[in-house]
N, C-alpha and C. Protein backbone atom coordinates (compact mmCIF):
# COMPACT_ATOMS: atom_id res chain seq x y z
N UNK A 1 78.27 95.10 102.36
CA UNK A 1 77.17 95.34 101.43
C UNK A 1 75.97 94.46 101.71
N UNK A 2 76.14 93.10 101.54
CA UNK A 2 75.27 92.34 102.17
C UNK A 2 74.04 92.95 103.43
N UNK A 3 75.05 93.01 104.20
CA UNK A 3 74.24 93.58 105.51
C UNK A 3 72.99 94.92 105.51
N UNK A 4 73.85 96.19 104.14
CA UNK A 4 72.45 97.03 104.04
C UNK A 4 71.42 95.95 102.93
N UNK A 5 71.79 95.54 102.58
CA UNK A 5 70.46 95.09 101.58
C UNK A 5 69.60 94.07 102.56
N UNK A 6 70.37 93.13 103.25
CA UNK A 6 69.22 92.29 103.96
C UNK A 6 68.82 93.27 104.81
N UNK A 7 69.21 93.73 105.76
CA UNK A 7 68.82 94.81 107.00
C UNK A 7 67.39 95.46 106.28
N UNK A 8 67.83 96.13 104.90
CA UNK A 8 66.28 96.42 104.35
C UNK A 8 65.21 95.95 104.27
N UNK A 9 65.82 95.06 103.60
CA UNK A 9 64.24 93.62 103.88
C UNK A 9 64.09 93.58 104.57
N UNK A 10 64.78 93.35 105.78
CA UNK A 10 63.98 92.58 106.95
C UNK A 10 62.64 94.11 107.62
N UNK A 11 63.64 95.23 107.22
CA UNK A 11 62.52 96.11 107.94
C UNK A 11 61.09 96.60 106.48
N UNK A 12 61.99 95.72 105.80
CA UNK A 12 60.39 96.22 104.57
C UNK A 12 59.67 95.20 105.01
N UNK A 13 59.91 94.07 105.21
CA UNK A 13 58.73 92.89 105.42
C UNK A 13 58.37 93.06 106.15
N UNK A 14 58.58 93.58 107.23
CA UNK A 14 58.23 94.01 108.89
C UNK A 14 56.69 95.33 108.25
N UNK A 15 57.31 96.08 107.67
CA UNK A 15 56.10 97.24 107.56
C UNK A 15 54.73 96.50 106.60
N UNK A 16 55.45 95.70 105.25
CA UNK A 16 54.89 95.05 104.43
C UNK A 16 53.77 93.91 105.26
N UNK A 17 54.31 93.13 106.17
CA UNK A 17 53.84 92.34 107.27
C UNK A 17 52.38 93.19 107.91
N UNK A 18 52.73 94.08 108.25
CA UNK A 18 51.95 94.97 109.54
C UNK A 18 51.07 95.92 108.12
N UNK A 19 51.09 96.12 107.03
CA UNK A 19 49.93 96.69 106.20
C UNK A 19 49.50 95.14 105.60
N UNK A 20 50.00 94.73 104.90
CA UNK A 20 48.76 93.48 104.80
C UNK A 20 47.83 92.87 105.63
N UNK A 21 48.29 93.14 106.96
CA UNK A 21 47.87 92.78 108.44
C UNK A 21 46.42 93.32 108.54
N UNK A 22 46.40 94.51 108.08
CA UNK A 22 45.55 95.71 108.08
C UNK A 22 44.92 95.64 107.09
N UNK A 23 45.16 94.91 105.58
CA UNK A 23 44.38 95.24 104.76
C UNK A 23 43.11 93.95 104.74
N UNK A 24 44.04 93.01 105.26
CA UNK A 24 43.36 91.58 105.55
C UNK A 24 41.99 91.81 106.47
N UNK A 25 42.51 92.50 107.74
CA UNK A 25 41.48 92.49 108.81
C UNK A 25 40.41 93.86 108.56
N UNK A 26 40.95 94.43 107.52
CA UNK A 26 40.12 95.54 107.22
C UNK A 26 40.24 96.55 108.28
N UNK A 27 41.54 97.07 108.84
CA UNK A 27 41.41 97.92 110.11
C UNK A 27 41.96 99.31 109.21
N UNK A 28 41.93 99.25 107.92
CA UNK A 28 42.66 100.28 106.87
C UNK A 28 41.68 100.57 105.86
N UNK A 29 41.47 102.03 105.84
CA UNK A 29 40.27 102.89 105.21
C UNK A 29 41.72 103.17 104.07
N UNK A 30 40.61 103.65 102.36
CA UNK A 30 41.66 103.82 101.35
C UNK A 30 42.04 105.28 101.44
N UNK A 31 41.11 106.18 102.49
CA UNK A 31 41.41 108.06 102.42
C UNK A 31 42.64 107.78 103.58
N UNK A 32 43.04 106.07 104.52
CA UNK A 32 44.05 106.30 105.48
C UNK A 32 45.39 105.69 105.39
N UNK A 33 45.45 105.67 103.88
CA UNK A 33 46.30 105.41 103.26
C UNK A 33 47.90 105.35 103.72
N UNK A 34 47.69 107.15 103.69
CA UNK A 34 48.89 108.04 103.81
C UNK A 34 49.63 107.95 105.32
N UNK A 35 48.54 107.75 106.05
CA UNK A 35 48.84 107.87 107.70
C UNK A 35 49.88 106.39 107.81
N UNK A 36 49.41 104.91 107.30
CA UNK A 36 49.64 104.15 107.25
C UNK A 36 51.38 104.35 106.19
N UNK A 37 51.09 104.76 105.24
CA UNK A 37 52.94 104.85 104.76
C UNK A 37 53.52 105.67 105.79
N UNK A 38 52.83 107.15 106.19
CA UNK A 38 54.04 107.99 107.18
C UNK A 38 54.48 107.51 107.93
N UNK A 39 53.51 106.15 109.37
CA UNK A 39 54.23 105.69 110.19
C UNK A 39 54.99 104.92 109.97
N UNK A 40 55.36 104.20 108.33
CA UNK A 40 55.85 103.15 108.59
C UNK A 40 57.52 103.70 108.27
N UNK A 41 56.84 104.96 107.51
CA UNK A 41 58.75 105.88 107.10
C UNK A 41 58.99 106.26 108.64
N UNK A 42 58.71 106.94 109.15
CA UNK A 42 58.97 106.96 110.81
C UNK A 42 59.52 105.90 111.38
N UNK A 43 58.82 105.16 111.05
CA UNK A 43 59.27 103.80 112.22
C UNK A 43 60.93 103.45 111.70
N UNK A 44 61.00 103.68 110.22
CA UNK A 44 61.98 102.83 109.45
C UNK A 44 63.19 104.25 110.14
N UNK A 45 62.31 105.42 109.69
CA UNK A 45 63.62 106.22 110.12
C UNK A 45 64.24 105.84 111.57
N UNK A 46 63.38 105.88 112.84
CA UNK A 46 63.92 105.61 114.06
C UNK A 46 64.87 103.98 113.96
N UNK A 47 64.63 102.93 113.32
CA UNK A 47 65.19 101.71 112.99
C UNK A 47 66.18 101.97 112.46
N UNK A 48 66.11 102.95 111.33
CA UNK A 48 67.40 103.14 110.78
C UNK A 48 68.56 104.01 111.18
N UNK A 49 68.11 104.61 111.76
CA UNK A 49 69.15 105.45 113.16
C UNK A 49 70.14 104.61 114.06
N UNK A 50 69.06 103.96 114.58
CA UNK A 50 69.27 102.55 115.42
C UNK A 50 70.59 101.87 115.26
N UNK A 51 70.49 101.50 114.01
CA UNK A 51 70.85 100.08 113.18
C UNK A 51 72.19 100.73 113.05
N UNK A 52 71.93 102.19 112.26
CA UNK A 52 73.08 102.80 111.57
C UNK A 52 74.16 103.45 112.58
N UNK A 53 73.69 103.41 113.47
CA UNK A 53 74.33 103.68 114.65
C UNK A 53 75.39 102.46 114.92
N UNK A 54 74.63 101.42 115.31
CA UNK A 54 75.57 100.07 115.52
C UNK A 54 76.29 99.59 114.80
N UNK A 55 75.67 99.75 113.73
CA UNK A 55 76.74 98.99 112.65
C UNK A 55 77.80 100.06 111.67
N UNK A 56 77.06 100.95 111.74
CA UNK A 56 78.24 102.50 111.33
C UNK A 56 79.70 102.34 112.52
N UNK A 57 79.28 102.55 113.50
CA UNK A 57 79.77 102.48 114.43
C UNK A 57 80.77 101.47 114.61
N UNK A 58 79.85 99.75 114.73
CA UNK A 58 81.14 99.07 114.65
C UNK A 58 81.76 98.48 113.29
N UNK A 59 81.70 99.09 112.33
CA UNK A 59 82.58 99.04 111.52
C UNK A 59 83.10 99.95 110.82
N UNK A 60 82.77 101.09 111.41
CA UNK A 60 84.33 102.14 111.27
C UNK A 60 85.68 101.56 112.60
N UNK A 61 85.32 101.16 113.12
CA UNK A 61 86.54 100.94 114.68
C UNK A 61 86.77 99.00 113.83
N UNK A 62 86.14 98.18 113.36
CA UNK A 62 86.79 97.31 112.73
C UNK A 62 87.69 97.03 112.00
N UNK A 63 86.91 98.40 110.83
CA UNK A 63 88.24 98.67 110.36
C UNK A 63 88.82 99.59 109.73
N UNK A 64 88.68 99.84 111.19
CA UNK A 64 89.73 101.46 111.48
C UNK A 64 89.27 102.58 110.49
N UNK A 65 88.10 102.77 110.13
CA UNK A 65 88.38 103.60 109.06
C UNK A 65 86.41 104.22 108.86
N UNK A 66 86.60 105.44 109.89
CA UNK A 66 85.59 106.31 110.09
C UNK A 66 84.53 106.79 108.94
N UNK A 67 85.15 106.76 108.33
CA UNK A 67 84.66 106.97 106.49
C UNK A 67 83.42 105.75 106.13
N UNK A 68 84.24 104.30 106.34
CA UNK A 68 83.76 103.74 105.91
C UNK A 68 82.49 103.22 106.74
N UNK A 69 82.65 103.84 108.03
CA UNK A 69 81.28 103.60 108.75
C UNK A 69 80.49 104.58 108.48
N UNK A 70 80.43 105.65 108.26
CA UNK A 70 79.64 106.58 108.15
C UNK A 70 78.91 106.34 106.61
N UNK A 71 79.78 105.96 105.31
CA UNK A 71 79.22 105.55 104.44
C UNK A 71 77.85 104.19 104.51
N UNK A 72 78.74 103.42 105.31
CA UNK A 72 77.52 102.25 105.67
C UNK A 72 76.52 102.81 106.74
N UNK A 73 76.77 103.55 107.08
CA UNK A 73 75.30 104.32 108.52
C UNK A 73 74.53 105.00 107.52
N UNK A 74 74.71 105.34 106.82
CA UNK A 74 73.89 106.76 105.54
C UNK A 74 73.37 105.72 104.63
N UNK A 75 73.98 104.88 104.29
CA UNK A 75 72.96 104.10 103.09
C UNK A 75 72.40 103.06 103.74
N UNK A 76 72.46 102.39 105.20
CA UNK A 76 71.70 101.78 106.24
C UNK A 76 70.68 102.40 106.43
N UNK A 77 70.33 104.17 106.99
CA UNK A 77 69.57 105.10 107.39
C UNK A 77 68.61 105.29 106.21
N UNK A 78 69.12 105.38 104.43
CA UNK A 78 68.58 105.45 103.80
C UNK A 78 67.55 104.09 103.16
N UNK A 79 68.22 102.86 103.11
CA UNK A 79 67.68 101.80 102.71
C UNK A 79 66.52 101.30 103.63
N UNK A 80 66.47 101.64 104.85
CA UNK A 80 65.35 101.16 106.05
C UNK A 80 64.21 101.87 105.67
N UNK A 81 64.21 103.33 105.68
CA UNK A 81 63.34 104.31 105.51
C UNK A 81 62.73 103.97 103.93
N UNK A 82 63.54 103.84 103.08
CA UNK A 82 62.75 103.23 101.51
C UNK A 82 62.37 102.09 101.87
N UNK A 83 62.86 101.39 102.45
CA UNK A 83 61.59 99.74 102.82
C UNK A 83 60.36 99.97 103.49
N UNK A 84 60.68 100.85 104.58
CA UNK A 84 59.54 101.18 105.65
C UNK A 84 58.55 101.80 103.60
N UNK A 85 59.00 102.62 103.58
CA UNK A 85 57.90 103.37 102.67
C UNK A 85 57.26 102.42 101.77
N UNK A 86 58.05 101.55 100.88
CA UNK A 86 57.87 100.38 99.67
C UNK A 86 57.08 99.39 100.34
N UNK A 87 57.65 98.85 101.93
CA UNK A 87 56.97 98.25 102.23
C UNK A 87 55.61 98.23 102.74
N UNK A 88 54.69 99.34 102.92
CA UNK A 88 53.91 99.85 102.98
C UNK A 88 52.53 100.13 101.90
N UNK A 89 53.70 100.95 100.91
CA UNK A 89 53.23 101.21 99.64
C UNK A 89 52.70 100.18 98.80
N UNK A 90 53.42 98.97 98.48
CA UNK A 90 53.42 98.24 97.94
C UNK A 90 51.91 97.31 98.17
N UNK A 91 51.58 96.80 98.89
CA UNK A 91 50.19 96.06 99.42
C UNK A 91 49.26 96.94 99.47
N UNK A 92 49.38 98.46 99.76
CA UNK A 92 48.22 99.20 99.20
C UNK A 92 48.34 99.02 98.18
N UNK A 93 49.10 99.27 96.95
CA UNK A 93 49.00 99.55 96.05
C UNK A 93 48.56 98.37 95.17
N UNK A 94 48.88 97.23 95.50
CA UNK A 94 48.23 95.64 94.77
C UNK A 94 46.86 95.66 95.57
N UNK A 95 46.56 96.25 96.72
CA UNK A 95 45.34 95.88 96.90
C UNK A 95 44.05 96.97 95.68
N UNK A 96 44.76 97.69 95.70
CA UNK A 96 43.61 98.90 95.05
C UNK A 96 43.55 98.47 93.73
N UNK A 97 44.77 97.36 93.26
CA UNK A 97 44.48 96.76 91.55
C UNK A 97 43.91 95.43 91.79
N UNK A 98 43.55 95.22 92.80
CA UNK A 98 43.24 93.93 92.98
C UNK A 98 43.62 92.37 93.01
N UNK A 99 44.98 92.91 93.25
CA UNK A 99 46.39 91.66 93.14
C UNK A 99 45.88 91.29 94.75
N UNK A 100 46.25 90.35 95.43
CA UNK A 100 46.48 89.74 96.46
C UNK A 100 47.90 90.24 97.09
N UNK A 101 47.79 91.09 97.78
CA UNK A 101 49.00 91.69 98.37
C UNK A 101 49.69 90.44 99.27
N UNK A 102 49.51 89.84 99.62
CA UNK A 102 50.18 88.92 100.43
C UNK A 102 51.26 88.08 99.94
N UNK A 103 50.17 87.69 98.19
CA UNK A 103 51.12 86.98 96.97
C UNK A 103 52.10 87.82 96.81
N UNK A 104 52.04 88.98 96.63
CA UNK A 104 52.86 89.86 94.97
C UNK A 104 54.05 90.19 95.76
N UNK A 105 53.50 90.96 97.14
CA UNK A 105 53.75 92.01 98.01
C UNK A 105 55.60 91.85 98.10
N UNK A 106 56.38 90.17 98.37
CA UNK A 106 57.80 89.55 98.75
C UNK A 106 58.73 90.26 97.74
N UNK A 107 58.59 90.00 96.62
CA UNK A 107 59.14 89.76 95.32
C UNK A 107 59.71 90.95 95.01
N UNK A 108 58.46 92.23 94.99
CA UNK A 108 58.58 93.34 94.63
C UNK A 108 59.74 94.03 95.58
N UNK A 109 59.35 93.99 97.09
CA UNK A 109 59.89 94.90 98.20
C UNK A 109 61.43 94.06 98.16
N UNK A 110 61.69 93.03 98.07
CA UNK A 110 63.38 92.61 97.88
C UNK A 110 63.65 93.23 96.75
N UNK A 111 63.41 92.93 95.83
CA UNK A 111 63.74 93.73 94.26
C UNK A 111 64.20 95.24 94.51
N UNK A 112 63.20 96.04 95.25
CA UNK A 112 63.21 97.23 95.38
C UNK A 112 64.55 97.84 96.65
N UNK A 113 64.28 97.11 97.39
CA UNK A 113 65.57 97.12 98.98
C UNK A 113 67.05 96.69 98.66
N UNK A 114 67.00 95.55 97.72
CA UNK A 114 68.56 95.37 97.27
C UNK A 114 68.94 95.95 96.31
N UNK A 115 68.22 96.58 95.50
CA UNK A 115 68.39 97.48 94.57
C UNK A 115 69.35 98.61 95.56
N UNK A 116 68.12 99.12 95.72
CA UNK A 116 68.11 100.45 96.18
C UNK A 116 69.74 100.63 97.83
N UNK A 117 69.32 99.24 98.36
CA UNK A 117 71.04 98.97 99.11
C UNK A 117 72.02 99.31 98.50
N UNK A 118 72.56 98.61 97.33
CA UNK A 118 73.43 98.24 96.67
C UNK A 118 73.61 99.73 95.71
N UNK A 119 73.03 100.68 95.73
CA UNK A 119 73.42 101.73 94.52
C UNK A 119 73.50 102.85 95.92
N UNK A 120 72.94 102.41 96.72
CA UNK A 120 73.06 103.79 97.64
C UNK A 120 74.39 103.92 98.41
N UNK A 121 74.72 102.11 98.87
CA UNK A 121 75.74 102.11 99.14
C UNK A 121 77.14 102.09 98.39
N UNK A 122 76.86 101.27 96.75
CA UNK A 122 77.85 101.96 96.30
C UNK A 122 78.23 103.47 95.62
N UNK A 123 77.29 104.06 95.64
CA UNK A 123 77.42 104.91 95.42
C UNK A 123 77.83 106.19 96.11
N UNK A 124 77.58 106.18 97.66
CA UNK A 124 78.15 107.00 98.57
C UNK A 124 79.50 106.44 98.33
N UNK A 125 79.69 105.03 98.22
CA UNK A 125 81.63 104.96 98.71
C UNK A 125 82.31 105.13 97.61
N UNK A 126 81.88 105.10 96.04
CA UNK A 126 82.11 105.87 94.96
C UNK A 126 82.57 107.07 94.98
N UNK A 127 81.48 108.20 95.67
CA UNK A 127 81.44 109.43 95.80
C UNK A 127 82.62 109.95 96.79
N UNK A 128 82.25 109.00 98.58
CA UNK A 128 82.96 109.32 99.09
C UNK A 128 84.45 109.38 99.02
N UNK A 129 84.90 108.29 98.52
CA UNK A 129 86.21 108.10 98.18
C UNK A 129 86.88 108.18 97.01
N UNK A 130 85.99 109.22 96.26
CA UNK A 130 86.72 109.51 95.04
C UNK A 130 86.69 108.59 93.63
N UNK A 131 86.33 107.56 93.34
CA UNK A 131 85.73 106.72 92.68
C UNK A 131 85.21 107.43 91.64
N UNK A 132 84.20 108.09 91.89
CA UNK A 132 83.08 108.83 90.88
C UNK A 132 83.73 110.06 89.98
């Protein structure tokens, strides 16, 4: 469990990182908003493929049990792609209220990534395994 929730962060701060980057240096128009969240869900999706691959992977053969990698590859795949987006979203969105995205920007995108880890993943292995 651990592993999808940090894995999120690290790729929300990464997108969160690279739009404040942009809002700082002014290389980000407010009509280019959108272009700026799509690449960063893109990027998160290809990362989260990636990731969910390796670690789906080696921990269904850890331990032994195919299910349980595929549950952790799907809420890995899902938690990257909601950071890529939050992390994105988020610093536009304090910049256009006039918060200091750089301040606010940490707080929110962990809040939002371990959340969102932790219910996706328990909740597929709920579902998957009968739990629910």
């Amino acid at each position: 469990m651990p592993i999808v929730a940090s894995m999120g962060g690290n790729a929300g701060t990464q997108a969160m990182t690279v739009t404040v980057r942009a809002i700082a240096t002014r290389d980000i128009a407010a009509r280019a908003a959108h272009r700026v969240i799509g690449r960063e869900a893109a990027v998160g999706l290809i990362n989260g493929l990636a990731v969910a691959l390796c670690v789906g992977l080696g921990a269904g053969l850890w331990f032994e049990s195919p299910a349980l990698g595929t549950v952790i590859a799907i809420a890995l795949i899902v938690n990257i792609v909601v950071a890529g987006l939050v992390g994105a979203t988020i610093p536009l969105a304090l910049d256009r209220f006039g918060i200091d995205p750089a301040v606010a920007s940490g707080v929110i995108l962990t809040a939002v990534t371990d959340v969102t880890g932790f219910f996706v993943f328990l909740g597929l292995a709920g579902w998957w395994f009968g739990f629910l």
